[in-house]
PDB file of N, CA and C in Angstrom:
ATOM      1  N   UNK A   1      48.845  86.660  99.008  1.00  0.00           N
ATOM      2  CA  UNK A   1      49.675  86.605 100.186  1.00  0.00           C
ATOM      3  C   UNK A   1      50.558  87.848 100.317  1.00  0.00           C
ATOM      4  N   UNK A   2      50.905  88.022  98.993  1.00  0.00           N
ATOM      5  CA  UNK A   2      52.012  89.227  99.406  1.00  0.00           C
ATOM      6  C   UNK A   2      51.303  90.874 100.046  1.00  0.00           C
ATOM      7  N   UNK A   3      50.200  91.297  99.748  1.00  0.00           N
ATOM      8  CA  UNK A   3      49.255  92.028 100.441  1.00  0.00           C
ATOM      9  C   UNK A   3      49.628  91.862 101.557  1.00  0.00           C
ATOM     10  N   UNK A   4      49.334  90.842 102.545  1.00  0.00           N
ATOM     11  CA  UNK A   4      49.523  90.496 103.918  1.00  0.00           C
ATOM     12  C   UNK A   4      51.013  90.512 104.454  1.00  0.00           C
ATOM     13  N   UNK A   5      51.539  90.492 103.553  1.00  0.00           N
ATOM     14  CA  UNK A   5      53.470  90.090 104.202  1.00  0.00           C
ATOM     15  C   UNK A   5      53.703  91.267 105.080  1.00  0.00           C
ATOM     16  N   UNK A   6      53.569  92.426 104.312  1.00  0.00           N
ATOM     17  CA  UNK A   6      54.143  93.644 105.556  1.00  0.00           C
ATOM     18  C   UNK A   6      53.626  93.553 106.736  1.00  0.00           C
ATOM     19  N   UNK A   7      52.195  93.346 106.541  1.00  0.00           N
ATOM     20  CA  UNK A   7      51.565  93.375 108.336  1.00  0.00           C
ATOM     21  C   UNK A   7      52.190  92.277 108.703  1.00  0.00           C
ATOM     22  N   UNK A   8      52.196  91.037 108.624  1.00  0.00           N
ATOM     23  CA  UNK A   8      52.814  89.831 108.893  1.00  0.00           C
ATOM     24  C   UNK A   8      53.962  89.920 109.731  1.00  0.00           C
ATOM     25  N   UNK A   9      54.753  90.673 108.683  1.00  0.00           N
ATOM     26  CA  UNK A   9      55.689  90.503 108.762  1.00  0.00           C
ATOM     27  C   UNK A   9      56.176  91.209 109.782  1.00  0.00           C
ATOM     28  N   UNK A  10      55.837  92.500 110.503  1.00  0.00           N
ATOM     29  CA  UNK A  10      55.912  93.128 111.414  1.00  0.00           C
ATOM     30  C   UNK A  10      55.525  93.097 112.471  1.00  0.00           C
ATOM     31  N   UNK A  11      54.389  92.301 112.148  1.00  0.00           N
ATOM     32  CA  UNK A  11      53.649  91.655 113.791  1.00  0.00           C
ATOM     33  C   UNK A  11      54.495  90.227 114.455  1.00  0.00           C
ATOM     34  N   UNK A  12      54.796  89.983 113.542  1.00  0.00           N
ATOM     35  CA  UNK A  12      55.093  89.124 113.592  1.00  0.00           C
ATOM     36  C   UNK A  12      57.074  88.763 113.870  1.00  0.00           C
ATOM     37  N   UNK A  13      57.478  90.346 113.916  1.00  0.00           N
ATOM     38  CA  UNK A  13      59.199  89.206 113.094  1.00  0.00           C
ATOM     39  C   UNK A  13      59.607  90.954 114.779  1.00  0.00           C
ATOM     40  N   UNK A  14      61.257  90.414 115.065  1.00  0.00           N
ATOM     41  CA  UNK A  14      61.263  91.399 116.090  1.00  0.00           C
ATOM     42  C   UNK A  14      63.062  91.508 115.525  1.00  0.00           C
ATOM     43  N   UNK A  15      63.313  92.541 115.520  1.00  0.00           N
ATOM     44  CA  UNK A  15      65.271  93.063 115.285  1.00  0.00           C
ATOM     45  C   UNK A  15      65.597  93.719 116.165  1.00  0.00           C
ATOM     46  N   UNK A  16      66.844  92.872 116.751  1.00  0.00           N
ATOM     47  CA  UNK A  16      67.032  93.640 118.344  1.00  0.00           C
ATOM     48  C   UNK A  16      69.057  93.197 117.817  1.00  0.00           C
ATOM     49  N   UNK A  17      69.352  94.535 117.760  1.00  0.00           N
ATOM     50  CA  UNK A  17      70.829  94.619 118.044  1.00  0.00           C
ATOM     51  C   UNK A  17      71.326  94.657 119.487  1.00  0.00           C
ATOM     52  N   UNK A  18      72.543  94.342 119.403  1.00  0.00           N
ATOM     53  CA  UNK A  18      72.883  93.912 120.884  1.00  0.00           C
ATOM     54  C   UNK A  18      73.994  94.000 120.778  1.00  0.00           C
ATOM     55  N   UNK A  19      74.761  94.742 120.063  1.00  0.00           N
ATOM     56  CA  UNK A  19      75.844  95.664 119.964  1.00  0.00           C
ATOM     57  C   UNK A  19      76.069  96.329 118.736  1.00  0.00           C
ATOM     58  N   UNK A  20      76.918  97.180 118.479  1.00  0.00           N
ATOM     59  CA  UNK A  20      77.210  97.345 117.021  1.00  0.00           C
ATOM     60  C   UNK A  20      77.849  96.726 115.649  1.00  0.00           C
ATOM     61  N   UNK A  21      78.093  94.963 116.101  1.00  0.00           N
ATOM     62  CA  UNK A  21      78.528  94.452 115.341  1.00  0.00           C
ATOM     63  C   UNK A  21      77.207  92.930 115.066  1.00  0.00           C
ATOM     64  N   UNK A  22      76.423  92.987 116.672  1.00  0.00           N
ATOM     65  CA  UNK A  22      76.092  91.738 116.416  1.00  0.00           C
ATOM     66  C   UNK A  22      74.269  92.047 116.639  1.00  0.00           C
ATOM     67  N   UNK A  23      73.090  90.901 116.469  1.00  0.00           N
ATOM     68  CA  UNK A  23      71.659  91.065 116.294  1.00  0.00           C
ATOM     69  C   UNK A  23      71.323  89.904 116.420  1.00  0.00           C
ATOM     70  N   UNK A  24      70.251  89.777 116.810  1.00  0.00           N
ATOM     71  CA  UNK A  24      69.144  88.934 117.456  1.00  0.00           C
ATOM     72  C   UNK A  24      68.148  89.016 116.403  1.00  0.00           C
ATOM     73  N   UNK A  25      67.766  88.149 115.456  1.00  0.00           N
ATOM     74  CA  UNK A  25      66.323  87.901 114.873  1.00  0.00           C
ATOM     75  C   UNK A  25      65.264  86.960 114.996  1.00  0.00           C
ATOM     76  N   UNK A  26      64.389  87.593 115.720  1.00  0.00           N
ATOM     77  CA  UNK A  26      62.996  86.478 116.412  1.00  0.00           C
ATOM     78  C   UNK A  26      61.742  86.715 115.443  1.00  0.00           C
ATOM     79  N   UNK A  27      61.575  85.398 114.460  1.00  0.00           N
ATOM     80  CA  UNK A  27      60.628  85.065 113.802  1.00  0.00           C
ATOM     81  C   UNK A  27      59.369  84.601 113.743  1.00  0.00           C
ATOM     82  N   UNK A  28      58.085  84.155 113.917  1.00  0.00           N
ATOM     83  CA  UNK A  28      57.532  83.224 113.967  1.00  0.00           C
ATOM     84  C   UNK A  28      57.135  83.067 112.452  1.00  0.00           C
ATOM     85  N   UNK A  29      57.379  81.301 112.597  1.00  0.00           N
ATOM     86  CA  UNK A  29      57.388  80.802 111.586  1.00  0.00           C
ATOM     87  C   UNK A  29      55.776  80.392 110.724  1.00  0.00           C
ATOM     88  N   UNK A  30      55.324  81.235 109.795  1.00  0.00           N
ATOM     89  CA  UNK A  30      54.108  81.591 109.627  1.00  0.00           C
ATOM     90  C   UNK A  30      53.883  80.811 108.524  1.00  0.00           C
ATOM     91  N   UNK A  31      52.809  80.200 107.929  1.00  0.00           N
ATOM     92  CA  UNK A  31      52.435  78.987 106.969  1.00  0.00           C
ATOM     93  C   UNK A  31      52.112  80.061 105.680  1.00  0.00           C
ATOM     94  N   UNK A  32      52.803  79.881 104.797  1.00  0.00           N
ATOM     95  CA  UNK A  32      52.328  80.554 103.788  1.00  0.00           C
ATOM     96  C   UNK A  32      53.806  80.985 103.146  1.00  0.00           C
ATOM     97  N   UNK A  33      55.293  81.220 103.879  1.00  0.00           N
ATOM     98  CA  UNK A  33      56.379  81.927 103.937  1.00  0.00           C
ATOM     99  C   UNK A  33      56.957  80.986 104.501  1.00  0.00           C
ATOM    100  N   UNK A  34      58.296  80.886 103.464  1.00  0.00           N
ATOM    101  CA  UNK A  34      58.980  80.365 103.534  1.00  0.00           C
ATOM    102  C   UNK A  34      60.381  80.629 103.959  1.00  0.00           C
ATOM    103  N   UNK A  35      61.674  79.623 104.086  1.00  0.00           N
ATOM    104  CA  UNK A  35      63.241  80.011 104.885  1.00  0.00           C
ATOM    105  C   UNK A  35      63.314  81.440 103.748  1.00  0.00           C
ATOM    106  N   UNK A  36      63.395  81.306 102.962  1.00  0.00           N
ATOM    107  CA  UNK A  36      63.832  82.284 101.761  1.00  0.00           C
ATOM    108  C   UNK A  36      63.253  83.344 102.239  1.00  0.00           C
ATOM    109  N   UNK A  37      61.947  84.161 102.155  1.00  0.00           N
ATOM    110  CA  UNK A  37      61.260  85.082 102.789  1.00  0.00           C
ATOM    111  C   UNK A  37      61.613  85.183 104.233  1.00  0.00           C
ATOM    112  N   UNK A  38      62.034  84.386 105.449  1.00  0.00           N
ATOM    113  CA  UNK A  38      62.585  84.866 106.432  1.00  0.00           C
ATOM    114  C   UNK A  38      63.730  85.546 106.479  1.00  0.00           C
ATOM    115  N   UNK A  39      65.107  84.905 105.589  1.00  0.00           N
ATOM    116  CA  UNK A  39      66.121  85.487 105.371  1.00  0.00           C
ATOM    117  C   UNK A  39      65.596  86.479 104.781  1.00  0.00           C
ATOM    118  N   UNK A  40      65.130  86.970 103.534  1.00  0.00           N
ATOM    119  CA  UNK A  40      65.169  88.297 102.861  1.00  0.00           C
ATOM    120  C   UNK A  40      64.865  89.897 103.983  1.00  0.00           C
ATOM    121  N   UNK A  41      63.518  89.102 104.848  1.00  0.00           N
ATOM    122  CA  UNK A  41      62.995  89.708 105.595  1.00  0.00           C
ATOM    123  C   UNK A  41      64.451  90.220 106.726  1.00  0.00           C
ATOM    124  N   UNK A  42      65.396  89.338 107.206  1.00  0.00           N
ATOM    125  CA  UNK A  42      66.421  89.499 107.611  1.00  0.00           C
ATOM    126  C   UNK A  42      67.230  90.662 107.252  1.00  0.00           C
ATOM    127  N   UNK A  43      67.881  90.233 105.845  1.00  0.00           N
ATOM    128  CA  UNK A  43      68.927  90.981 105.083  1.00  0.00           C
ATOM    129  C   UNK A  43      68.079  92.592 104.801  1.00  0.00           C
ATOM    130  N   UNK A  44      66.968  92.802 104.828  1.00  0.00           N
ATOM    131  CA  UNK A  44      66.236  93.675 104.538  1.00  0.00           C
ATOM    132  C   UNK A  44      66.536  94.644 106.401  1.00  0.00           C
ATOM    133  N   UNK A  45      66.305  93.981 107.367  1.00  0.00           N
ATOM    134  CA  UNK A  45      66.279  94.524 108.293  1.00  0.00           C
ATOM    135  C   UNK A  45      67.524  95.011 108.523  1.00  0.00           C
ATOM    136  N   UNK A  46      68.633  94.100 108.825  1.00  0.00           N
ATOM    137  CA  UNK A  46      70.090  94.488 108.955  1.00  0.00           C
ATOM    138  C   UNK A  46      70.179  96.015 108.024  1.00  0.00           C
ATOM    139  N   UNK A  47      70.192  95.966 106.615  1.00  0.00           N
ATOM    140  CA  UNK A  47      69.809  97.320 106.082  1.00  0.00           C
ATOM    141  C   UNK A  47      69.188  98.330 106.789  1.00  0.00           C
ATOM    142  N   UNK A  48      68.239  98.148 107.176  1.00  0.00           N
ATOM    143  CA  UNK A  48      67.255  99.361 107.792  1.00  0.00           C
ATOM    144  C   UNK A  48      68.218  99.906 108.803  1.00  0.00           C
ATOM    145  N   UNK A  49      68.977  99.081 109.934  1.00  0.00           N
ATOM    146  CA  UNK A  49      69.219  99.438 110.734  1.00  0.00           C
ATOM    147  C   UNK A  49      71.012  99.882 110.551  1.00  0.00           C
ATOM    148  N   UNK A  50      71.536  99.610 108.961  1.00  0.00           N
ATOM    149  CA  UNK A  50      72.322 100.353 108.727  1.00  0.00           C
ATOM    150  C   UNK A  50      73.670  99.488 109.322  1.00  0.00           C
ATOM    151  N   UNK A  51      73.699  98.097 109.455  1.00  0.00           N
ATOM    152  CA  UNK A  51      74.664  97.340 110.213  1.00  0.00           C
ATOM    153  C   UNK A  51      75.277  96.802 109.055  1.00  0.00           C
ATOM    154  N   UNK A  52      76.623  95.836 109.314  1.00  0.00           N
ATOM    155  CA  UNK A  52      77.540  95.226 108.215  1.00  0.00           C
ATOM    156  C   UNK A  52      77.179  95.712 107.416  1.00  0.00           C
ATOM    157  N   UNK A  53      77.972  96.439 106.650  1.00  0.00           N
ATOM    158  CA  UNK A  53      78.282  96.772 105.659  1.00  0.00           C
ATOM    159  C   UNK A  53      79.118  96.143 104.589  1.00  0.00           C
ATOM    160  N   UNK A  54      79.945  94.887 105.163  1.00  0.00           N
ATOM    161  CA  UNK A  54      80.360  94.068 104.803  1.00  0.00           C
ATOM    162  C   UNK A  54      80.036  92.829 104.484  1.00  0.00           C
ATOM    163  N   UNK A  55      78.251  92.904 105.067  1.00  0.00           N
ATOM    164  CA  UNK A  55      77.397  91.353 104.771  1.00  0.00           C
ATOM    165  C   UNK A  55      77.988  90.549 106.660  1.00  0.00           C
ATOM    166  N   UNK A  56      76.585  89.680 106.958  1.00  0.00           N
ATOM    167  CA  UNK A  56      77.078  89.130 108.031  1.00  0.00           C
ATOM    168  C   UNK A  56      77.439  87.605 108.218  1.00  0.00           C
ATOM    169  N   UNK A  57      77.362  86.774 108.814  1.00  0.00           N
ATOM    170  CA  UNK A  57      77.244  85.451 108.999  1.00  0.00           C
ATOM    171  C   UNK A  57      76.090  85.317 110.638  1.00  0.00           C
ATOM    172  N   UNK A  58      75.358  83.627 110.301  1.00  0.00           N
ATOM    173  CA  UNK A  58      74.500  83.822 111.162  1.00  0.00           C
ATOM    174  C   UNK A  58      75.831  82.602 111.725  1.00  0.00           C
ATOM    175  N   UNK A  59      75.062  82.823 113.472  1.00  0.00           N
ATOM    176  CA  UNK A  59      76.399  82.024 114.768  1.00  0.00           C
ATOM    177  C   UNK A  59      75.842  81.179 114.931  1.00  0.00           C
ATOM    178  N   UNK A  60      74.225  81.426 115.316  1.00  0.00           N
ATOM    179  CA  UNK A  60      73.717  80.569 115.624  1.00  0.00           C
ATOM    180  C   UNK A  60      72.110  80.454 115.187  1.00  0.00           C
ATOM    181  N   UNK A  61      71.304  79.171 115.055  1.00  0.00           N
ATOM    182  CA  UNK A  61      69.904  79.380 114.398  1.00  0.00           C
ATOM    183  C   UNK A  61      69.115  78.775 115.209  1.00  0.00           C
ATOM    184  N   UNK A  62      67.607  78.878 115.899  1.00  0.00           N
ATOM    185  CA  UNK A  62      67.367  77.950 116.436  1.00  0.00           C
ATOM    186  C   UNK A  62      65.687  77.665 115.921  1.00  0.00           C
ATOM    187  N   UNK A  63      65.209  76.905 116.409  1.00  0.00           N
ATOM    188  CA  UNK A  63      63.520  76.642 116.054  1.00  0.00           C
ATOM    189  C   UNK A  63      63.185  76.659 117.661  1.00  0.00           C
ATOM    190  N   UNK A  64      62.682  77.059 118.139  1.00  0.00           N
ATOM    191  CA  UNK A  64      61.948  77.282 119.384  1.00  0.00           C
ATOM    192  C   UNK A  64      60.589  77.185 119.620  1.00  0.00           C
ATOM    193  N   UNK A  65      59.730  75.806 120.083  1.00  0.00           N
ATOM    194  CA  UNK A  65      58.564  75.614 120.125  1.00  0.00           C
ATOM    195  C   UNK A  65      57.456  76.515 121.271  1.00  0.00           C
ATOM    196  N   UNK A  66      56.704  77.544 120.586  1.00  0.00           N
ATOM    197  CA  UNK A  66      55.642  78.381 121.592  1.00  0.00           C
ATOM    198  C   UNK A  66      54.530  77.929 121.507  1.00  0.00           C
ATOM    199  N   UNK A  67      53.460  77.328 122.574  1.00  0.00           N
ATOM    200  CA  UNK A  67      52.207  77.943 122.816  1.00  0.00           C
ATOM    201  C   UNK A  67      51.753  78.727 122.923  1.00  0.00           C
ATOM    202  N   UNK A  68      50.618  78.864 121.324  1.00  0.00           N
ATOM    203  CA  UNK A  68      49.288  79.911 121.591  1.00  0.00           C
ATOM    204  C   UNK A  68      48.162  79.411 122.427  1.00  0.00           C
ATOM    205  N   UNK A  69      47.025  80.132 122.444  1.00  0.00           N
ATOM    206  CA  UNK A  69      45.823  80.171 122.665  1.00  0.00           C
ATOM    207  C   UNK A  69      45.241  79.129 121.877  1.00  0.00           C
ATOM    208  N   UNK A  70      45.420  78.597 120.767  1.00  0.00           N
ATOM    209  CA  UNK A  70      44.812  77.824 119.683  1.00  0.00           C
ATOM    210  C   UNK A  70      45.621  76.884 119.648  1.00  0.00           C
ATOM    211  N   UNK A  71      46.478  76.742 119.196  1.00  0.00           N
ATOM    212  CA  UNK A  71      47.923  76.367 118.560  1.00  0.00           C
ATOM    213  C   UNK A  71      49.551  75.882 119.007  1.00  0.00           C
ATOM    214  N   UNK A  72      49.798  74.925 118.851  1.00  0.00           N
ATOM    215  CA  UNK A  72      51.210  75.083 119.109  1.00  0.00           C
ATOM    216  C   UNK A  72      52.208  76.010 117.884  1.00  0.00           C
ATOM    217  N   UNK A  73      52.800  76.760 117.632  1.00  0.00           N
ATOM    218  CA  UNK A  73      53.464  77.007 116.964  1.00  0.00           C
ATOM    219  C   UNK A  73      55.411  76.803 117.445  1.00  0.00           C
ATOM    220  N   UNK A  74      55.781  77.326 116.245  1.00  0.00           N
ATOM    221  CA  UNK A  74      57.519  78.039 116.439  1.00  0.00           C
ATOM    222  C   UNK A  74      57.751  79.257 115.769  1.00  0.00           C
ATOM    223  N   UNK A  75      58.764  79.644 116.442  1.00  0.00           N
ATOM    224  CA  UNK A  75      59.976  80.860 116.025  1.00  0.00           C
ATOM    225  C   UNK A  75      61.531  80.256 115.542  1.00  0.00           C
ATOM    226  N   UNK A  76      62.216  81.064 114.704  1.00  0.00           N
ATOM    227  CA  UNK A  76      62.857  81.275 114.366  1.00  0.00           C
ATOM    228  C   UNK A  76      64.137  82.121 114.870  1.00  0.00           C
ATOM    229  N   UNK A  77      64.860  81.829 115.719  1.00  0.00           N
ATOM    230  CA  UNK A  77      65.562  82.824 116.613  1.00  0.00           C
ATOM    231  C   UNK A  77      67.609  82.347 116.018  1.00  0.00           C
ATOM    232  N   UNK A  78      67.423  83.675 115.017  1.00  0.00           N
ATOM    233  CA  UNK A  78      68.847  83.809 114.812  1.00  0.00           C
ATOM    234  C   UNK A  78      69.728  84.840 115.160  1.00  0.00           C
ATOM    235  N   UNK A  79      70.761  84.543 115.349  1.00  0.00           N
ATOM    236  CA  UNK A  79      71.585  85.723 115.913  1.00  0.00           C
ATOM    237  C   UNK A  79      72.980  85.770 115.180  1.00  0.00           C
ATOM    238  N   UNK A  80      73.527  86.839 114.604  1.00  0.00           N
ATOM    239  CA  UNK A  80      74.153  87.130 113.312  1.00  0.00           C
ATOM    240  C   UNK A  80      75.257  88.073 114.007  1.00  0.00           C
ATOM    241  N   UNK A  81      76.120  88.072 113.386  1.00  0.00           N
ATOM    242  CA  UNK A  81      77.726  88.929 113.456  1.00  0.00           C
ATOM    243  C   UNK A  81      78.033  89.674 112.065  1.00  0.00           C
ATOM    244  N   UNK A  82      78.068  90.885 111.997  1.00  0.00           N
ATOM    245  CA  UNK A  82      78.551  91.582 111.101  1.00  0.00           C
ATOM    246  C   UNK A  82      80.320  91.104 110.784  1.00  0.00           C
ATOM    247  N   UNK A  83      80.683  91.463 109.436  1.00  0.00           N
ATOM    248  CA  UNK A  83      81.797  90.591 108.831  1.00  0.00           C
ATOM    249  C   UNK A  83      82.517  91.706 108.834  1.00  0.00           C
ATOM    250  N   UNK A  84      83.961  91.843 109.302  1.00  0.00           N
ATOM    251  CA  UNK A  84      84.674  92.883 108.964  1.00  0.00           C
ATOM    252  C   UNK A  84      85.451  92.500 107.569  1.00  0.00           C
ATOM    253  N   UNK A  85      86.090  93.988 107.383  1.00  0.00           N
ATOM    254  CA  UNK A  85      87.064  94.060 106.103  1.00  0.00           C
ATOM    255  C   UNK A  85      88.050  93.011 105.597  1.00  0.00           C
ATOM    256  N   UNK A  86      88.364  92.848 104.519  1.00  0.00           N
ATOM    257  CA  UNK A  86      89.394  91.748 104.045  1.00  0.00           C
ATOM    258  C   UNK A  86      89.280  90.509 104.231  1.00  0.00           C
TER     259      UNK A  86
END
């Protein structure tokens, strides 16, 4: 499985800031990967993009049911606030 995670994980996962304190993370929730691997995949992104530096808190979490072509699936749609000082 872990072979597959990067593509997966990129086709699959979307990081959209929406200011300089706060972010949008849209998941789909893929069988094989678990909450743990979504968060990491998270905390990994916030990094990339160089945000809180102080660590964040999520506001809000949701499960959001999509139709595929095949499939019903869900996403994962959290949206997070960077933590200030003290």
């Amino acid at each position: 499985m872990t072979g597959c995670e990067s593509q997966d994980r990129y086709a699959h996962t979307r990081f959209t800031p929406i200011s300089d304190t706060e972010f949008v993370y849209d998941a789909l929730v893929i069988a094989g990967y678990s909450d743990a691997d979504r968060e990491r995949w998270l905390n990994e992104e916030v990094a990339k993009y160089g945000m809180c530096p102080n660590g964040f808190e999520v506001i809000d979490k949701r499960e959001v049911k999509v139709s595929g072509f095949l499939d019903a699936s869900k996403r994962e749609v959290t949206r997070g606030r960077c933590l200030t000082e003290g």
